[in-house]
PDB file of N, CA and C in Angstrom:
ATOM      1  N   UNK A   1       0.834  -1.198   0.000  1.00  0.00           N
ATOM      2  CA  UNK A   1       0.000   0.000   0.000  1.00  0.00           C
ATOM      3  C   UNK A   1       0.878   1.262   0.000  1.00  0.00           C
ATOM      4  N   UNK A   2       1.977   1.278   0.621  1.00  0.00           N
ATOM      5  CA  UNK A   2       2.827   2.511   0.849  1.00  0.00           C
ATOM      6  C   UNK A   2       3.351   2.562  -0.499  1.00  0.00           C
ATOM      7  N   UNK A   3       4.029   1.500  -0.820  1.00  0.00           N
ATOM      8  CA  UNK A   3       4.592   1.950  -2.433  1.00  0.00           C
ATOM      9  C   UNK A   3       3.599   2.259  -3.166  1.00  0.00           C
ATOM     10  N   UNK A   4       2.447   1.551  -3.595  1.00  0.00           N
ATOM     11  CA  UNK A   4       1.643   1.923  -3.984  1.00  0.00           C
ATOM     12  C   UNK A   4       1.566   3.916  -3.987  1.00  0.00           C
ATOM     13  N   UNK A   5       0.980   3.982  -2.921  1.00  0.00           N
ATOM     14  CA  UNK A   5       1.159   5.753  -3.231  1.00  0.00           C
ATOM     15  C   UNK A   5       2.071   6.580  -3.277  1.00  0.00           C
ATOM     16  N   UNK A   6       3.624   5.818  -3.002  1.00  0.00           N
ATOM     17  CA  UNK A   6       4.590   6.597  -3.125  1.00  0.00           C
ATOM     18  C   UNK A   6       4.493   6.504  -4.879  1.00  0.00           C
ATOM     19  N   UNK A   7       4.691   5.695  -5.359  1.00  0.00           N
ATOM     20  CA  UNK A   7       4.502   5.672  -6.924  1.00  0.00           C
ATOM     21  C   UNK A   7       3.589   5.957  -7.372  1.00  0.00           C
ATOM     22  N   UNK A   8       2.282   6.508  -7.047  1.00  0.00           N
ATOM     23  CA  UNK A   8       1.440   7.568  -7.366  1.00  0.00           C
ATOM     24  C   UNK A   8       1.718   8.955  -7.301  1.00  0.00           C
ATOM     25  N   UNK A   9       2.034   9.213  -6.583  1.00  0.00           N
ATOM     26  CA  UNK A   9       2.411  10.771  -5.962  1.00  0.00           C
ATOM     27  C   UNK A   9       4.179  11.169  -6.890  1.00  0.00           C
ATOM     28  N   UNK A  10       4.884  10.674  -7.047  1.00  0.00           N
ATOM     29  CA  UNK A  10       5.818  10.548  -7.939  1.00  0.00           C
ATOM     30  C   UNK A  10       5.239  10.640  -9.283  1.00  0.00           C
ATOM     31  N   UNK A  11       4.555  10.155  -9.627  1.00  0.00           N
ATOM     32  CA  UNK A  11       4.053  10.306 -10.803  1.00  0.00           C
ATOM     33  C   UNK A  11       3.004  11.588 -11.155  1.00  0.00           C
ATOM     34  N   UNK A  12       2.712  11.866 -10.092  1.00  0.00           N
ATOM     35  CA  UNK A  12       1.623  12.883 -10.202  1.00  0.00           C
ATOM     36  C   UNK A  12       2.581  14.298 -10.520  1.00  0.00           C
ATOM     37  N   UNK A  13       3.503  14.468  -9.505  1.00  0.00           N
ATOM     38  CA  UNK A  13       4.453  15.173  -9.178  1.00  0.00           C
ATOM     39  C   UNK A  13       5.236  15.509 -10.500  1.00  0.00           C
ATOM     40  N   UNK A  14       6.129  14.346 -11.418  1.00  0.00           N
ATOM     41  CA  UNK A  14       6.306  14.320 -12.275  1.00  0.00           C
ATOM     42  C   UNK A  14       5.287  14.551 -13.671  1.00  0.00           C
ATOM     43  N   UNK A  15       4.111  14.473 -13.528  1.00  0.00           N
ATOM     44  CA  UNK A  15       3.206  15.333 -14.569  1.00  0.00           C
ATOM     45  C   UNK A  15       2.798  16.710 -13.961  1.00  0.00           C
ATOM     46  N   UNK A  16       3.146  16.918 -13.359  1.00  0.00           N
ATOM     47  CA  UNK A  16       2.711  18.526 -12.910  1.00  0.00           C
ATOM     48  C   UNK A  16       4.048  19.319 -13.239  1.00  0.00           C
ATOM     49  N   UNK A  17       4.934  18.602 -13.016  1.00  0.00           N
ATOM     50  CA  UNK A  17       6.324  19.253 -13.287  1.00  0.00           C
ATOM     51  C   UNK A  17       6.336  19.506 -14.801  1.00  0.00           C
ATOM     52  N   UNK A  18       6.494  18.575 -15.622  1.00  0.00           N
ATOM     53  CA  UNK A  18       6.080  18.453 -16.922  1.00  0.00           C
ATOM     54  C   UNK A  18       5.157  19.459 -17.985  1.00  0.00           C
ATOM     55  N   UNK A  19       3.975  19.455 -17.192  1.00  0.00           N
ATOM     56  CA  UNK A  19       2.433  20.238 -17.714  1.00  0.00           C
ATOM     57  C   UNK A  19       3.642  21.706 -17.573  1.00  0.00           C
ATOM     58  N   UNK A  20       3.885  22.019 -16.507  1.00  0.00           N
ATOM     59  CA  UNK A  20       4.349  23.715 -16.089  1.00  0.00           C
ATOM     60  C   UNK A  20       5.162  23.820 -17.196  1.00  0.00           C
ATOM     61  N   UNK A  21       6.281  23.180 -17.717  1.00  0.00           N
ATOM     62  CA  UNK A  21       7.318  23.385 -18.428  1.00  0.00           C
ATOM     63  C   UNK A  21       6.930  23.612 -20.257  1.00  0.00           C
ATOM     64  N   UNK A  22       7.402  23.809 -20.700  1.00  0.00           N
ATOM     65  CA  UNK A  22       7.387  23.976 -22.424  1.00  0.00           C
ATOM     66  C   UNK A  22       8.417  23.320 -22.999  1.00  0.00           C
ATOM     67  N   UNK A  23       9.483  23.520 -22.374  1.00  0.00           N
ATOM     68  CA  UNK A  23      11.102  22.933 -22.748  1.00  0.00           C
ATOM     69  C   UNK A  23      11.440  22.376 -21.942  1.00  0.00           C
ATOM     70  N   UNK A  24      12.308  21.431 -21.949  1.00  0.00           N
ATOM     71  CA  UNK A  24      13.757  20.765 -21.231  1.00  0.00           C
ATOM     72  C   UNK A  24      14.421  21.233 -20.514  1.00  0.00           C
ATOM     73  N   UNK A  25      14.699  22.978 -21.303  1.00  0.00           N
ATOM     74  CA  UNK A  25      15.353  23.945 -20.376  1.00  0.00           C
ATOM     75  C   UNK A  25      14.717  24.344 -19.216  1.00  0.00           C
ATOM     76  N   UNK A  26      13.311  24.292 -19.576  1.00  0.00           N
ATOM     77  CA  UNK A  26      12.501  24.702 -17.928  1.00  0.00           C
ATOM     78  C   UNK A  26      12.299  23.703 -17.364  1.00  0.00           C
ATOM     79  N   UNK A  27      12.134  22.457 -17.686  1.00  0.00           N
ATOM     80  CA  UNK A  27      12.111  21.256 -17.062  1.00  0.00           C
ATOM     81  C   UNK A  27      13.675  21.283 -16.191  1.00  0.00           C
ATOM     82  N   UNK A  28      14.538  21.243 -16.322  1.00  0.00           N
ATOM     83  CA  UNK A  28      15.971  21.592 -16.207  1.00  0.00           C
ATOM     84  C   UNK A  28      15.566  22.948 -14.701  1.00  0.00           C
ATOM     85  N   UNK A  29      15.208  23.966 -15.118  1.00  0.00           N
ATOM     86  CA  UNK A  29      15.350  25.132 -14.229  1.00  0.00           C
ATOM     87  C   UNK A  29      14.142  24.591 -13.188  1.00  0.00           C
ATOM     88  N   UNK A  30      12.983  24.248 -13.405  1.00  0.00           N
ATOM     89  CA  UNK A  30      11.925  23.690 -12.257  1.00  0.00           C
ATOM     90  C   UNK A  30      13.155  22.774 -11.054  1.00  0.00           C
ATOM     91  N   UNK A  31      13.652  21.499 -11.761  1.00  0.00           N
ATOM     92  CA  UNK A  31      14.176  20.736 -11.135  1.00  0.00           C
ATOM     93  C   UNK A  31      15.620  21.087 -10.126  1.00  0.00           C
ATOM     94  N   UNK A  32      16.388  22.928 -10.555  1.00  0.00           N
ATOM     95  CA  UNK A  32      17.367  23.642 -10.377  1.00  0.00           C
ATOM     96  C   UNK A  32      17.101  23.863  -9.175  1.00  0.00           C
ATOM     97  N   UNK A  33      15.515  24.856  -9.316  1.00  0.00           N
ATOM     98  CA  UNK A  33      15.060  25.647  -8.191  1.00  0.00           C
ATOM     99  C   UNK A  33      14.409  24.859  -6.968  1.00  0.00           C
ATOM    100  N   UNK A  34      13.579  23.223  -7.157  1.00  0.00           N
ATOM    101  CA  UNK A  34      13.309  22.119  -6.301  1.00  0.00           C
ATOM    102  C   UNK A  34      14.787  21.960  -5.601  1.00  0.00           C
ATOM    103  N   UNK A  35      15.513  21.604  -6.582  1.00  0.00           N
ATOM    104  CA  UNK A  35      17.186  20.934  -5.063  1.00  0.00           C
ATOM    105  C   UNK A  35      17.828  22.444  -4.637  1.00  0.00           C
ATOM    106  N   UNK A  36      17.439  23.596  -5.187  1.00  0.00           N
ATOM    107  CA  UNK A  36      18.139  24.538  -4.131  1.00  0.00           C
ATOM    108  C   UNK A  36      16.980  24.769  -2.882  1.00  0.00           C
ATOM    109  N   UNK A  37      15.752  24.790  -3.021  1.00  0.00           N
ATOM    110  CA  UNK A  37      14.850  24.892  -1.682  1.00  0.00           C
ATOM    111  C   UNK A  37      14.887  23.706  -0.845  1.00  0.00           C
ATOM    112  N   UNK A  38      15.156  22.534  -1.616  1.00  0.00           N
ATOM    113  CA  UNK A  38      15.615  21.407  -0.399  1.00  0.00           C
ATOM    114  C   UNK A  38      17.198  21.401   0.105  1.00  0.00           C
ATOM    115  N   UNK A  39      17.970  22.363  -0.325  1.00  0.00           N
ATOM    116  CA  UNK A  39      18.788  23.127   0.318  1.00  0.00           C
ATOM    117  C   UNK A  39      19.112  23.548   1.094  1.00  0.00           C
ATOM    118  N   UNK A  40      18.454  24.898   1.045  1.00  0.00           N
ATOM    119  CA  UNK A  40      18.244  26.058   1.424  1.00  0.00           C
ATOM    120  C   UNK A  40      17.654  25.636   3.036  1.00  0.00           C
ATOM    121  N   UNK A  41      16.734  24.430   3.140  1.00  0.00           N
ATOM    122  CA  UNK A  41      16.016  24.346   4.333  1.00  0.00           C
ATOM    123  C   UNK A  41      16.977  23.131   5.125  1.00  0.00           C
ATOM    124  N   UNK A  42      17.894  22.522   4.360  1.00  0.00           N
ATOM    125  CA  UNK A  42      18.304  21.728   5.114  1.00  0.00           C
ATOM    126  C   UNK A  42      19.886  22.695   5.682  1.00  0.00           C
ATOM    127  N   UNK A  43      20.111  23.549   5.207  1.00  0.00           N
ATOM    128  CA  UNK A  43      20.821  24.672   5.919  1.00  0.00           C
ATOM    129  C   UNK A  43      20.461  25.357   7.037  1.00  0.00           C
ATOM    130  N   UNK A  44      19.392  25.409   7.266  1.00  0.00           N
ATOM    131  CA  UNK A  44      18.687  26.268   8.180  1.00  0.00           C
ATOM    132  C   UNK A  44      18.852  24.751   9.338  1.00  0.00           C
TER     133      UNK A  44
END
């Protein structure tokens, strides 16, 4: 059941990421600005 929705939510996640983007390059900059805020907070 847990994988189950972890591999839902991954996938969901990954089409929302997708839908936002037009290019590769923004696909690229979405995924830039996600690992600097999981960063940014694991600095704090």
């Amino acid at each position: 059941m847990r994988r189950t929705l972890s591999v839902v939510l991954v996938s969901l996640l990954t089409l929302a990421m997708l839908s936002g983007c037009n290019t590769w390059r923004g696909v690229g900059q979405d995924i830039e600005k996600a690992g600097e805020g999981i960063q940014n907070s694991a600095n704090k």
